[in-house]
PDB file of N, CA and C in Angstrom:
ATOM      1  N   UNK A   1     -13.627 -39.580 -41.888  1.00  0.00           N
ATOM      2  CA  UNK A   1     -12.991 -39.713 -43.169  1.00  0.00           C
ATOM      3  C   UNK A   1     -12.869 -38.314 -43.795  1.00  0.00           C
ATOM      4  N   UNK A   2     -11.549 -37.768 -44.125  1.00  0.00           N
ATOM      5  CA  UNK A   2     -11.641 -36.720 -45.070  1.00  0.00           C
ATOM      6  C   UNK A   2     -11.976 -36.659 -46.117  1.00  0.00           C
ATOM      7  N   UNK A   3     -12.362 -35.407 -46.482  1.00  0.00           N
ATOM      8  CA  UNK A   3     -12.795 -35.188 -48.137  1.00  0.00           C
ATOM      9  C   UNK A   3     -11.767 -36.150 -49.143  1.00  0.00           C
ATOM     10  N   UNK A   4     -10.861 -35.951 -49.248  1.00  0.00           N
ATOM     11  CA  UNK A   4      -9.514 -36.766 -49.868  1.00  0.00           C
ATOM     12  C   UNK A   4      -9.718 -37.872 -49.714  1.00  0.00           C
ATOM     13  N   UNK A   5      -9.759 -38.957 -48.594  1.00  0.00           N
ATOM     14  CA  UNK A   5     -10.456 -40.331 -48.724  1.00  0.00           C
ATOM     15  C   UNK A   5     -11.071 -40.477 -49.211  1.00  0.00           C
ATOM     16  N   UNK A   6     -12.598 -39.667 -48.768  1.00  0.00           N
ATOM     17  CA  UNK A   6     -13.936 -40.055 -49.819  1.00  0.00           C
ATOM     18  C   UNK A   6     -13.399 -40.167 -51.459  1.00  0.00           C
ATOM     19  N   UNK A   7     -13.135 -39.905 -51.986  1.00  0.00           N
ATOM     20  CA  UNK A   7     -12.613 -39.413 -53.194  1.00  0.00           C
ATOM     21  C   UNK A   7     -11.526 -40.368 -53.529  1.00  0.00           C
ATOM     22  N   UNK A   8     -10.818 -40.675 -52.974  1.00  0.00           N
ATOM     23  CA  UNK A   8      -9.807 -41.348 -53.353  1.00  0.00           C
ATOM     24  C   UNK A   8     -10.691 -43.090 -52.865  1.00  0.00           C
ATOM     25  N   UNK A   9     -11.668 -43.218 -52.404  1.00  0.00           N
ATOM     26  CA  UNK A   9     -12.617 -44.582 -51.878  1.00  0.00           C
ATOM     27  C   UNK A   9     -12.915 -44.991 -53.311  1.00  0.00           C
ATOM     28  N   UNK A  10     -13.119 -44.039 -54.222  1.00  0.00           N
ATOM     29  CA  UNK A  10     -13.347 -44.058 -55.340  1.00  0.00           C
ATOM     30  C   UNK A  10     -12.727 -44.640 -56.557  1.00  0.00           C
ATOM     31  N   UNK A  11     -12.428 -45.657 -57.400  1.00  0.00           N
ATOM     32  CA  UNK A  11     -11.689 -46.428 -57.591  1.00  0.00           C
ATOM     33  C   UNK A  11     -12.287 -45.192 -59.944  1.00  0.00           C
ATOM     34  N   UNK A  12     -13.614 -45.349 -59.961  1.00  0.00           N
ATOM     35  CA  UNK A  12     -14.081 -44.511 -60.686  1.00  0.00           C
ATOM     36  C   UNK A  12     -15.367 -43.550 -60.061  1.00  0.00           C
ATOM     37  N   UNK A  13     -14.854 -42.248 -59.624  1.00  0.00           N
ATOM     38  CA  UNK A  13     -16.140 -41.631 -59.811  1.00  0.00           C
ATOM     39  C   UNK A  13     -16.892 -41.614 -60.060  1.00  0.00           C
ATOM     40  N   UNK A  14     -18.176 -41.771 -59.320  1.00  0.00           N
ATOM     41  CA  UNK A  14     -19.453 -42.203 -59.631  1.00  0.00           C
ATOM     42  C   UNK A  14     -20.620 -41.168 -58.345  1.00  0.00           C
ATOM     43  N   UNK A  15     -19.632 -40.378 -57.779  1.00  0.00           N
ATOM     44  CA  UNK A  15     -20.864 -39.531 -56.998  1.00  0.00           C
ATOM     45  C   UNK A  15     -21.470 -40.077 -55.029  1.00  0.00           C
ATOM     46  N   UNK A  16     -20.577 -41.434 -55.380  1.00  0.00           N
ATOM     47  CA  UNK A  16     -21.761 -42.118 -54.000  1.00  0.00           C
ATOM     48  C   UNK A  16     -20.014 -42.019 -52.954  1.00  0.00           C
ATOM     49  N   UNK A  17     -18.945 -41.118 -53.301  1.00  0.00           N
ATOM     50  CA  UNK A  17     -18.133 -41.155 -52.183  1.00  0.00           C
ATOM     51  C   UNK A  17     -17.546 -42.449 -50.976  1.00  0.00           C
ATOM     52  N   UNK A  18     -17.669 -43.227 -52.083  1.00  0.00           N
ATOM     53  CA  UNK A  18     -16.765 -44.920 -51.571  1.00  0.00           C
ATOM     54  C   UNK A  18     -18.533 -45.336 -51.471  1.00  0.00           C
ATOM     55  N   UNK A  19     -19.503 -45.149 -50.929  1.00  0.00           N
ATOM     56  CA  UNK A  19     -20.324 -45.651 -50.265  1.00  0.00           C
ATOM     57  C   UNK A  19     -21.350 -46.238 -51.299  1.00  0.00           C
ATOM     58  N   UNK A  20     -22.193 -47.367 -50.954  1.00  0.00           N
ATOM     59  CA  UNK A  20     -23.399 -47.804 -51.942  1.00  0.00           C
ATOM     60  C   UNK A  20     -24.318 -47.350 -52.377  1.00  0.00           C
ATOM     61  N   UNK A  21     -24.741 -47.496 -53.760  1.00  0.00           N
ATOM     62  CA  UNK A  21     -25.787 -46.712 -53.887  1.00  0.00           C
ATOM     63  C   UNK A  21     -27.221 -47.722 -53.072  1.00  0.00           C
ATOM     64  N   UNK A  22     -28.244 -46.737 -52.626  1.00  0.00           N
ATOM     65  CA  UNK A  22     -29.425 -47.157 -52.331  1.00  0.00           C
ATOM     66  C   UNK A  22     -30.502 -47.799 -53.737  1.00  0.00           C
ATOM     67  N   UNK A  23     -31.449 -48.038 -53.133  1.00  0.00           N
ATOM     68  CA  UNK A  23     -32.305 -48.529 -54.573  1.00  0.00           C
ATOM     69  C   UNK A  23     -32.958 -47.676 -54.865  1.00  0.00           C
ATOM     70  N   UNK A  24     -33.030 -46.789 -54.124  1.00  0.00           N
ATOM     71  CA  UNK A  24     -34.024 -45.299 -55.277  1.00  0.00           C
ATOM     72  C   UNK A  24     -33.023 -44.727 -55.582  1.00  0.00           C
ATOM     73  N   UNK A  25     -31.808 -44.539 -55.780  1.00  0.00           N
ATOM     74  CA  UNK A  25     -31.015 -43.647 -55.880  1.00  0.00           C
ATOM     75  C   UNK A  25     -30.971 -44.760 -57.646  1.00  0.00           C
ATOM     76  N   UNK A  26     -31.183 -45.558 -57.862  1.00  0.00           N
ATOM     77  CA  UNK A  26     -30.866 -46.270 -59.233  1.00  0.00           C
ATOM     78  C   UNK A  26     -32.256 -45.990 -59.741  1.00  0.00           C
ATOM     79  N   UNK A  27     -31.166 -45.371 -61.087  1.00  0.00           N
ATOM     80  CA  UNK A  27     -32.429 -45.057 -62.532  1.00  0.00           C
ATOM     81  C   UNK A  27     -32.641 -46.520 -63.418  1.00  0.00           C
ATOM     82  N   UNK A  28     -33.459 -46.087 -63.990  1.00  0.00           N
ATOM     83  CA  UNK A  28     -33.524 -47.171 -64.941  1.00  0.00           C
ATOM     84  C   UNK A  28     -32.955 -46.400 -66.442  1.00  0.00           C
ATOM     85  N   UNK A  29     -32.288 -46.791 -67.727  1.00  0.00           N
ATOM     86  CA  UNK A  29     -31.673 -46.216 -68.302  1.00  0.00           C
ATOM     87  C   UNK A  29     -33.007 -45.713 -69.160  1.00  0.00           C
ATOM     88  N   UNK A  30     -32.572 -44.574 -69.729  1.00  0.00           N
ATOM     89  CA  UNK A  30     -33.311 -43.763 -70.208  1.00  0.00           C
ATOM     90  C   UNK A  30     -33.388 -44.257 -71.883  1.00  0.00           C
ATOM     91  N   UNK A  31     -34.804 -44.193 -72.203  1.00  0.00           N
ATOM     92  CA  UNK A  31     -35.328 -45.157 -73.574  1.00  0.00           C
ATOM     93  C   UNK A  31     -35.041 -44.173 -74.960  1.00  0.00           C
ATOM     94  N   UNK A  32     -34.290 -44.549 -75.592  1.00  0.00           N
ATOM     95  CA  UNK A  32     -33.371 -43.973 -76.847  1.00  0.00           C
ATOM     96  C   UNK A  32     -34.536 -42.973 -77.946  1.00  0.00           C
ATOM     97  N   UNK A  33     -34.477 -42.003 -78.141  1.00  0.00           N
ATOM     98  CA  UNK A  33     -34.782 -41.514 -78.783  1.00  0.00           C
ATOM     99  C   UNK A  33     -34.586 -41.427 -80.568  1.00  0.00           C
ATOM    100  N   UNK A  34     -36.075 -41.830 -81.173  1.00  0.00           N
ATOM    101  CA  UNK A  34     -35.944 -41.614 -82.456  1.00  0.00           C
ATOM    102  C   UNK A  34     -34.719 -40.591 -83.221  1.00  0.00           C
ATOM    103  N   UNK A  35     -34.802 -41.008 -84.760  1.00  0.00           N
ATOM    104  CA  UNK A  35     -33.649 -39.630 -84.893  1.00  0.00           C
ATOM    105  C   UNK A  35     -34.943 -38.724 -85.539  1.00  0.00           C
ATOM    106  N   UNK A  36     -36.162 -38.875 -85.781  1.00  0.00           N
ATOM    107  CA  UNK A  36     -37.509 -37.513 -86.003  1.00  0.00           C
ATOM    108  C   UNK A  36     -37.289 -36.650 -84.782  1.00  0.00           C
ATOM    109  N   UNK A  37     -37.610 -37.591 -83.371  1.00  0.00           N
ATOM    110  CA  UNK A  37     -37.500 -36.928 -82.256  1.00  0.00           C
ATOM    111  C   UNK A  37     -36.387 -36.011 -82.149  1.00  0.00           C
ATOM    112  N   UNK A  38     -34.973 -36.752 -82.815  1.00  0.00           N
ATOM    113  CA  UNK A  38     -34.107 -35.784 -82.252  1.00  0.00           C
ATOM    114  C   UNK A  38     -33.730 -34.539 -82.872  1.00  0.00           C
ATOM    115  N   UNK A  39     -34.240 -34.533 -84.880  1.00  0.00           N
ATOM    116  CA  UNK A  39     -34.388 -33.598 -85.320  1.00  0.00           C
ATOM    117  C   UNK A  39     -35.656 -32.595 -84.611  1.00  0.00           C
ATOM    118  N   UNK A  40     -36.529 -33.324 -84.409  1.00  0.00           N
ATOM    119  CA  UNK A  40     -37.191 -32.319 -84.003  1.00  0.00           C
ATOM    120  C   UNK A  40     -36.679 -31.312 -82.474  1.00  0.00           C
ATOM    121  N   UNK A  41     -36.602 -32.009 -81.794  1.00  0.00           N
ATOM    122  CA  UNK A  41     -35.452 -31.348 -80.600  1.00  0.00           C
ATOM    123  C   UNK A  41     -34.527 -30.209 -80.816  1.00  0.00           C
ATOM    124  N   UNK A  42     -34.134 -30.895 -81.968  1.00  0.00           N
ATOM    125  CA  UNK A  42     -32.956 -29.940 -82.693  1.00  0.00           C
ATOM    126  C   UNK A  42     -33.402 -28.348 -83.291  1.00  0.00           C
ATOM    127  N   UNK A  43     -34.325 -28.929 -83.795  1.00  0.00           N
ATOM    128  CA  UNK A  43     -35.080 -27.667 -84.662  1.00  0.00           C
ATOM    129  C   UNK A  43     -35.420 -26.823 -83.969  1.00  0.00           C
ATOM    130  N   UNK A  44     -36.219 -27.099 -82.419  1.00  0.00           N
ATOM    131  CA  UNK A  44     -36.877 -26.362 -81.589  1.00  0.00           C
ATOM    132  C   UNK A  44     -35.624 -25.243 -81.025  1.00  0.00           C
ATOM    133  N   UNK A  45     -34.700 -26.134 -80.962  1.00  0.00           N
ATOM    134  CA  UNK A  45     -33.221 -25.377 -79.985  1.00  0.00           C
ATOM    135  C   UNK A  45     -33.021 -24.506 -80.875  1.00  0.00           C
ATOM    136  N   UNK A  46     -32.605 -24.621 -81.843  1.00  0.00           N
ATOM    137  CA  UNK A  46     -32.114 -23.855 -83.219  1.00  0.00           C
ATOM    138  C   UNK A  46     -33.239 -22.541 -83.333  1.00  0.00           C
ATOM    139  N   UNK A  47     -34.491 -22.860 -83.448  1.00  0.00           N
ATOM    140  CA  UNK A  47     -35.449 -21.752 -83.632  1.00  0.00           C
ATOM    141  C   UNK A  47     -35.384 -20.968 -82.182  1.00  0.00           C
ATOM    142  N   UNK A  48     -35.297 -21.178 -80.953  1.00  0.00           N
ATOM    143  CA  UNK A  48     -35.340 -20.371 -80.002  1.00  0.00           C
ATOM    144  C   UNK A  48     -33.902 -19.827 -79.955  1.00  0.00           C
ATOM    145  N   UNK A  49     -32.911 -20.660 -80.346  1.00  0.00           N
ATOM    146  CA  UNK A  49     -31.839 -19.261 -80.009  1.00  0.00           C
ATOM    147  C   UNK A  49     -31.180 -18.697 -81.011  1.00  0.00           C
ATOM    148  N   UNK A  50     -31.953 -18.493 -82.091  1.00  0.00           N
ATOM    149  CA  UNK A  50     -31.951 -17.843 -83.764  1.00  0.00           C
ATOM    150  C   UNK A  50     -32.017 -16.018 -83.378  1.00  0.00           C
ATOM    151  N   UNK A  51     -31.019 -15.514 -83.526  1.00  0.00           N
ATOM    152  CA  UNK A  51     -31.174 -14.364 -83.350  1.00  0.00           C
ATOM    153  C   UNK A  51     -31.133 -13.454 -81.834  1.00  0.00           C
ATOM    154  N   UNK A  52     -30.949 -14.542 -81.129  1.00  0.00           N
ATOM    155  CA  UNK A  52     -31.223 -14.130 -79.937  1.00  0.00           C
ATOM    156  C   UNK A  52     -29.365 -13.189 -79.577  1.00  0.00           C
ATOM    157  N   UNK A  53     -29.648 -12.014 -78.743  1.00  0.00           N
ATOM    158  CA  UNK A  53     -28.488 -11.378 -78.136  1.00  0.00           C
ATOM    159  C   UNK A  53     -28.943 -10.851 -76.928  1.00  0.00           C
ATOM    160  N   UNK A  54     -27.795 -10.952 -76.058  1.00  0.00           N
ATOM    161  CA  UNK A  54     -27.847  -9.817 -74.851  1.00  0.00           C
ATOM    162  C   UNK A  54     -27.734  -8.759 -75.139  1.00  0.00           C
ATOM    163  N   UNK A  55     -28.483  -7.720 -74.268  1.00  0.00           N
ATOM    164  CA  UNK A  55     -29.040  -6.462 -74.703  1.00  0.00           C
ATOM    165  C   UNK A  55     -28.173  -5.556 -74.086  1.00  0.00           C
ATOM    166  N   UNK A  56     -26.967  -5.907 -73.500  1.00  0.00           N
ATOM    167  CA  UNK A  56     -26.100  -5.000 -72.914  1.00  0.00           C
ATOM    168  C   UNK A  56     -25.085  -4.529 -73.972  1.00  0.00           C
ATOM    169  N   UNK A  57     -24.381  -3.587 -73.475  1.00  0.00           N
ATOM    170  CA  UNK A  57     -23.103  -3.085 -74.650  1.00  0.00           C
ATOM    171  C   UNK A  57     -21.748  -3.597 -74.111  1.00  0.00           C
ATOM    172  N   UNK A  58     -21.774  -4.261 -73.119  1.00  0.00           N
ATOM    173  CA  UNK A  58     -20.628  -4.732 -73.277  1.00  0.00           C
ATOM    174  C   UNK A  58     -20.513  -6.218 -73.670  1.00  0.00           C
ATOM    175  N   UNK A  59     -21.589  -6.909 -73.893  1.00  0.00           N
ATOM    176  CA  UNK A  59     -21.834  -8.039 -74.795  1.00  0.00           C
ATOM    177  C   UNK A  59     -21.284  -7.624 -76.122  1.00  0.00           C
ATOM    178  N   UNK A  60     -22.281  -6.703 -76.469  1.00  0.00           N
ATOM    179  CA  UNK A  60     -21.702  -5.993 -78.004  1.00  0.00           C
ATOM    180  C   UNK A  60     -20.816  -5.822 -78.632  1.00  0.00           C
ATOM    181  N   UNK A  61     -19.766  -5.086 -76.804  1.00  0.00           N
ATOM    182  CA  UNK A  61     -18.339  -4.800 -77.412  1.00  0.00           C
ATOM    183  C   UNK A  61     -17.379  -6.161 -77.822  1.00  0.00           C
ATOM    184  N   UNK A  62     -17.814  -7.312 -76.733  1.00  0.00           N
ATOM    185  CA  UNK A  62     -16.872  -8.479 -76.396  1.00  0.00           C
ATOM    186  C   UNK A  62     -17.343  -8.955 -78.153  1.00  0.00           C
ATOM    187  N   UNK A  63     -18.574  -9.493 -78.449  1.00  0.00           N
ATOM    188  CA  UNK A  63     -18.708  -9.814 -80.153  1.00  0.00           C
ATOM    189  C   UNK A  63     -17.744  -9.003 -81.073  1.00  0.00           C
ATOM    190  N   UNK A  64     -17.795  -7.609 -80.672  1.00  0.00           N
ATOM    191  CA  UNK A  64     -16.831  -6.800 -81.600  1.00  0.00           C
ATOM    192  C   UNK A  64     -15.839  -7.147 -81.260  1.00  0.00           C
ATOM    193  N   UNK A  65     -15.608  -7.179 -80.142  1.00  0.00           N
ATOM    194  CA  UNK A  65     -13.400  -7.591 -80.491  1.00  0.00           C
ATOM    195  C   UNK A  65     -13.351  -8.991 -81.102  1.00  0.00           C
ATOM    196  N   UNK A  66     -14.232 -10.363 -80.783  1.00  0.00           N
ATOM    197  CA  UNK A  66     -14.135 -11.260 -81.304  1.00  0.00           C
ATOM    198  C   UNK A  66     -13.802 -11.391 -82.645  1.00  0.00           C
ATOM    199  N   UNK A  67     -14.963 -11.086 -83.605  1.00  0.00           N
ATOM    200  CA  UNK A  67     -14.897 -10.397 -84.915  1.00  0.00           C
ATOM    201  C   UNK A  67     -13.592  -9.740 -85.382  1.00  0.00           C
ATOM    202  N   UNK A  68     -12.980  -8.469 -84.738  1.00  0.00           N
ATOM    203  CA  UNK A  68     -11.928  -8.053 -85.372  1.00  0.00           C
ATOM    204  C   UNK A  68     -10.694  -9.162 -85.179  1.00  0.00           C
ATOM    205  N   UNK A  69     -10.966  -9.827 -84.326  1.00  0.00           N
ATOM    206  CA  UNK A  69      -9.749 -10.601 -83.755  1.00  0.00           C
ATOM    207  C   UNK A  69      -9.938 -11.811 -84.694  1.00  0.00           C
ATOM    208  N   UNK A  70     -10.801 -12.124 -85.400  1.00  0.00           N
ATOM    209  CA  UNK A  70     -10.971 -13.494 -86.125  1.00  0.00           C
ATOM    210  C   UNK A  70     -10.624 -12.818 -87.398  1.00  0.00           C
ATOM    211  N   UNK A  71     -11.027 -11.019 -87.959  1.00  0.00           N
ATOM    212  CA  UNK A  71     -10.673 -10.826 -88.947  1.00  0.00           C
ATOM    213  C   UNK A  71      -9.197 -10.469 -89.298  1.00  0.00           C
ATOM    214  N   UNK A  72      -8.494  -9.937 -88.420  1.00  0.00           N
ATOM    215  CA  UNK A  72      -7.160  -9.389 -88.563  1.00  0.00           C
ATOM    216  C   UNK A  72      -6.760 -10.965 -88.569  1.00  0.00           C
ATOM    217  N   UNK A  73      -6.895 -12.280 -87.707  1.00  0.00           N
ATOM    218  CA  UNK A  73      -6.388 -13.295 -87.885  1.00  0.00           C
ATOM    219  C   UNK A  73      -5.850 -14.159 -89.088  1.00  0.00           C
ATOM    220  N   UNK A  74      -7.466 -14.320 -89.871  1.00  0.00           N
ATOM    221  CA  UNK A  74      -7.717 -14.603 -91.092  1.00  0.00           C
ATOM    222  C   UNK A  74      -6.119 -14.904 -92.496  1.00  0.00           C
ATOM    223  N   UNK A  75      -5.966 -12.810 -92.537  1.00  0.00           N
ATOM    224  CA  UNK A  75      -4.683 -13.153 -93.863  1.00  0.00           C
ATOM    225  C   UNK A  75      -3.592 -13.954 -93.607  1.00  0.00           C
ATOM    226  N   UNK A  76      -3.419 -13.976 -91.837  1.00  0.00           N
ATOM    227  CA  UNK A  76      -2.210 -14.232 -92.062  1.00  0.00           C
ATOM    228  C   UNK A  76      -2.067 -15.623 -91.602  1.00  0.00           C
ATOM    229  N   UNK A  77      -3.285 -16.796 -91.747  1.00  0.00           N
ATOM    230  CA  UNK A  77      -3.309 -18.483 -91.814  1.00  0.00           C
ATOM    231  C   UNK A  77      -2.293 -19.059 -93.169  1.00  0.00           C
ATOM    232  N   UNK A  78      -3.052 -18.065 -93.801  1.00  0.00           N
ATOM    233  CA  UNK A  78      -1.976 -19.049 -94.974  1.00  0.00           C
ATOM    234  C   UNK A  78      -1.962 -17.786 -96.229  1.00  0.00           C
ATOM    235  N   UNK A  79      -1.326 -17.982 -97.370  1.00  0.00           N
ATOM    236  CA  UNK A  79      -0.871 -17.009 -98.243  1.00  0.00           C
ATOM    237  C   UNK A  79      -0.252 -18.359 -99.246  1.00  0.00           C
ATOM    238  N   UNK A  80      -0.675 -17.253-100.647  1.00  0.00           N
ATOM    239  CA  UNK A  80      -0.263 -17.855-101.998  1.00  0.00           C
ATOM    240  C   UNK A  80       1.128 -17.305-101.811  1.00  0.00           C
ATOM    241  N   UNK A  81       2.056 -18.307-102.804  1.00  0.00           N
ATOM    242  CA  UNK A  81       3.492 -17.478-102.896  1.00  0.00           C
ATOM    243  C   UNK A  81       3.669 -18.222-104.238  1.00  0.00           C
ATOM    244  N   UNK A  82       4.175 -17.181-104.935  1.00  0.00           N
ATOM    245  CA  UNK A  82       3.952 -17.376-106.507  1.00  0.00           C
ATOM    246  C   UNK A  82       5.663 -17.857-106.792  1.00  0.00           C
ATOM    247  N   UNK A  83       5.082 -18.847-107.936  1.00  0.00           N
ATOM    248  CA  UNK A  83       6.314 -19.876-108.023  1.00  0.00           C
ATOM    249  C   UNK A  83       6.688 -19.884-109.221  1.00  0.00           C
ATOM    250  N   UNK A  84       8.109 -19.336-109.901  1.00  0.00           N
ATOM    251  CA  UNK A  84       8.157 -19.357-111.717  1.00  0.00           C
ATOM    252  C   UNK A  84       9.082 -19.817-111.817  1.00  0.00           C
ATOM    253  N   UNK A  85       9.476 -21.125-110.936  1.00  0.00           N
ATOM    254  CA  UNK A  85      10.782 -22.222-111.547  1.00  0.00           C
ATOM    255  C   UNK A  85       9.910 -23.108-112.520  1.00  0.00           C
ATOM    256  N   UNK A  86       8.751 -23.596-111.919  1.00  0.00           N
ATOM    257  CA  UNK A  86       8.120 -24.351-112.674  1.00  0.00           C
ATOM    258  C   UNK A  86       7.081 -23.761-113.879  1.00  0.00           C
ATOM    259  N   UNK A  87       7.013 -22.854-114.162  1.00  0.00           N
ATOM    260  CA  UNK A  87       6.467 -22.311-115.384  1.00  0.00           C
ATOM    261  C   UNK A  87       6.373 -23.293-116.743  1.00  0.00           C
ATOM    262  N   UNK A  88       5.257 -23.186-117.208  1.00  0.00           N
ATOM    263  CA  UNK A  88       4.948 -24.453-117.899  1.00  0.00           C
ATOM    264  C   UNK A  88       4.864 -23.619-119.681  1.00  0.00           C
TER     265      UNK A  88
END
């Protein structure tokens, strides 16, 4: 069977390439997490990558063009245009 069969055996993708899954290969679904738990999860992620940068300069530079490229972007989204038909 070619790669392309396997794949196309597949009616939805699911990894097992037309073929059955075994019984260890089945999880049991994973038990839902509080939303404390998930703030707390959250918090932990947030505090470890707070500040964090790569220490190279061409990281540095790529942030710097980002930046100028979001700032030169900026004026020209939208603009006031002053209107004195309707003058009150």
């Amino acid at each position: 069977m070619t790669p392309y069969e396997r794949l196309m055996a597949e009616g939805i993708p699911t990894g097992t390439f037309g073929g059955p899954r075994t019984e260890s290969e089945v999880r049991p679904p994973a038990a839902a997490s509080t939303a404390s738990q998930q703030a707390a999860r959250r918090a932990a992620l947030e505090e470890a990558q707070h500040g964090w940068r790569l220490p190279d300069e061409r990281s540095e530079r790529n942030r710097e063009r980002v930046r100028e490229a979001k700032r030169a972007a900026r004026p020209r989204h939208l603009r006031i245009v002053r209107d004195d038909t309707h003058a009150a």
